[in-house]
C-alpha atoms as a PDB file:
ATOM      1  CA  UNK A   1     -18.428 -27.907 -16.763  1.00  0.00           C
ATOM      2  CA  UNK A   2     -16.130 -26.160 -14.454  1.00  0.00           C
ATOM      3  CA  UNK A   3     -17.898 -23.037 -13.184  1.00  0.00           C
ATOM      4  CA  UNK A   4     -16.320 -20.159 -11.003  1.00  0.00           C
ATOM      5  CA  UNK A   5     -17.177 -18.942  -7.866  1.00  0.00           C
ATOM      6  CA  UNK A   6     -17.715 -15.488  -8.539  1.00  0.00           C
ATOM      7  CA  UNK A   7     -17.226 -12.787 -10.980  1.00  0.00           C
ATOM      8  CA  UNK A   8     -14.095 -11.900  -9.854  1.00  0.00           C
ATOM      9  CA  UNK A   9     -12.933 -15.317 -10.287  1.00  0.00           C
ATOM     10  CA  UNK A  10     -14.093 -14.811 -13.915  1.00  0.00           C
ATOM     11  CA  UNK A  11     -12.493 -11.765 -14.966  1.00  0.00           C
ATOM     12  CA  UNK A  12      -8.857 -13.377 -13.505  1.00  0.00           C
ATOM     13  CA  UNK A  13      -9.817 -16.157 -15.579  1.00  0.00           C
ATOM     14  CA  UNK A  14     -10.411 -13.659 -18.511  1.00  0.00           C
ATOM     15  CA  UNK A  15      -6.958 -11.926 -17.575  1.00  0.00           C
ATOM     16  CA  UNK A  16      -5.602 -15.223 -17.458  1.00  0.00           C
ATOM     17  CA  UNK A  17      -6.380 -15.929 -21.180  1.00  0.00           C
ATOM     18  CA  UNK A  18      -6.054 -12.815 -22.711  1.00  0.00           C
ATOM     19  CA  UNK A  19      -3.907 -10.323 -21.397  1.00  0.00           C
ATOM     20  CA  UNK A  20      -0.542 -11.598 -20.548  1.00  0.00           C
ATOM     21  CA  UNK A  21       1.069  -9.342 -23.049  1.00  0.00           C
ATOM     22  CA  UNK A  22       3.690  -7.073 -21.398  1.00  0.00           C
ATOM     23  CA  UNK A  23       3.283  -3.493 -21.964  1.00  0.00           C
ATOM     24  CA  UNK A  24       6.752  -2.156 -21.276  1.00  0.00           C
ATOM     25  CA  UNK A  25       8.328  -5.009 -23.074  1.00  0.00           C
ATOM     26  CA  UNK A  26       6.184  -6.843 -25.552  1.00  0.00           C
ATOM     27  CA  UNK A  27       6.910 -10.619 -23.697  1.00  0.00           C
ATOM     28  CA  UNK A  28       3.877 -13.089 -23.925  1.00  0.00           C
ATOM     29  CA  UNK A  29       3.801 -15.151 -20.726  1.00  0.00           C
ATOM     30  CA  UNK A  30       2.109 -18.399 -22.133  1.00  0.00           C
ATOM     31  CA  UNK A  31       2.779 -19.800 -18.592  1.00  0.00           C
ATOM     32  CA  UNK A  32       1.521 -16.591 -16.599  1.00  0.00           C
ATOM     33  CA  UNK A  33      -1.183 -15.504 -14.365  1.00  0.00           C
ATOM     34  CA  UNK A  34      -3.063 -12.421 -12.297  1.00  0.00           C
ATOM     35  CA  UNK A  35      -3.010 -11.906  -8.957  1.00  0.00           C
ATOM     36  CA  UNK A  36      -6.105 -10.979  -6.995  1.00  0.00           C
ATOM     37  CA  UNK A  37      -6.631  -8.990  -3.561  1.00  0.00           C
ATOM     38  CA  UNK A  38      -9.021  -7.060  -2.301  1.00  0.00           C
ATOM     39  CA  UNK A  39      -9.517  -4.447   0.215  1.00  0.00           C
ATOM     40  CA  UNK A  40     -12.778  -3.283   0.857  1.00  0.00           C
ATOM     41  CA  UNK A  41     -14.330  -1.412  -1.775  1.00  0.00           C
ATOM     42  CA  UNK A  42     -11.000  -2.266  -4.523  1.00  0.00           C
ATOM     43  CA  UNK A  43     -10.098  -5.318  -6.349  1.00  0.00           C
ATOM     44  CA  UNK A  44      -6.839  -5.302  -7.559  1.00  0.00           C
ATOM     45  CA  UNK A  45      -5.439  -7.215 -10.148  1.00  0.00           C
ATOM     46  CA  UNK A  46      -1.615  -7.690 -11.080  1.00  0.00           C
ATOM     47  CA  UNK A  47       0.696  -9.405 -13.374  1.00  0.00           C
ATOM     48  CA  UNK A  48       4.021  -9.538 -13.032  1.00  0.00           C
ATOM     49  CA  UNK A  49       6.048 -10.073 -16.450  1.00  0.00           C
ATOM     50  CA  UNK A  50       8.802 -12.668 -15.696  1.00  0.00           C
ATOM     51  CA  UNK A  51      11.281 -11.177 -18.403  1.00  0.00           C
ATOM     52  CA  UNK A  52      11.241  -7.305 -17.408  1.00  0.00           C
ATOM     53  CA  UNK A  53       9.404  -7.515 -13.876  1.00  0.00           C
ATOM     54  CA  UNK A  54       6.889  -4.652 -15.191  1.00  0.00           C
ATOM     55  CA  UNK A  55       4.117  -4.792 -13.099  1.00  0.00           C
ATOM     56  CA  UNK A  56       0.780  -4.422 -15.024  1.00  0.00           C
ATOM     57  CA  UNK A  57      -2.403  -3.688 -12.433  1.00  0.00           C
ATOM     58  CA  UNK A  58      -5.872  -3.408 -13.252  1.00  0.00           C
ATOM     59  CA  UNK A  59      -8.403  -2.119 -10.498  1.00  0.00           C
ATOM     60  CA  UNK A  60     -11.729  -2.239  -9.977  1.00  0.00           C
ATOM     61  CA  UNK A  61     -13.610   0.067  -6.912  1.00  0.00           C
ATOM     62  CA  UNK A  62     -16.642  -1.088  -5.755  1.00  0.00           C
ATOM     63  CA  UNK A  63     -19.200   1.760  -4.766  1.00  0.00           C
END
């Protein structure tokens, strides 16, 4: 069983399978996957949608 590291790990990995639909354009990226970063109390997460370059960002503040 191949377990993640942390949660945040798990919600890209939720991203990854889920929500690669393009907003702005409809596209499904099959292939695609989120970014992560962080910086300090935010964790950021962005897809980029290889056939319009919309970038879709979810973020996540940490209190």
């Amino acid at each position: 069983m191949n377990r993640s590291r942390s949660p945040f790990d798990r919600l890209r990995q939720k991203f990854d399978r889920s929500e690669l639909r393009c907003r702005a354009c409809g596209h499904v990226d099959s292939d695609g996957t989120w970014r992560v970063t962080s910086s300090g109390s935010r964790v950021r997460y962005q897809h980029i949608c290889p056939a319009c370059d919309a970038i879709d960002t979810r973020e996540m503040r940490l209190e």
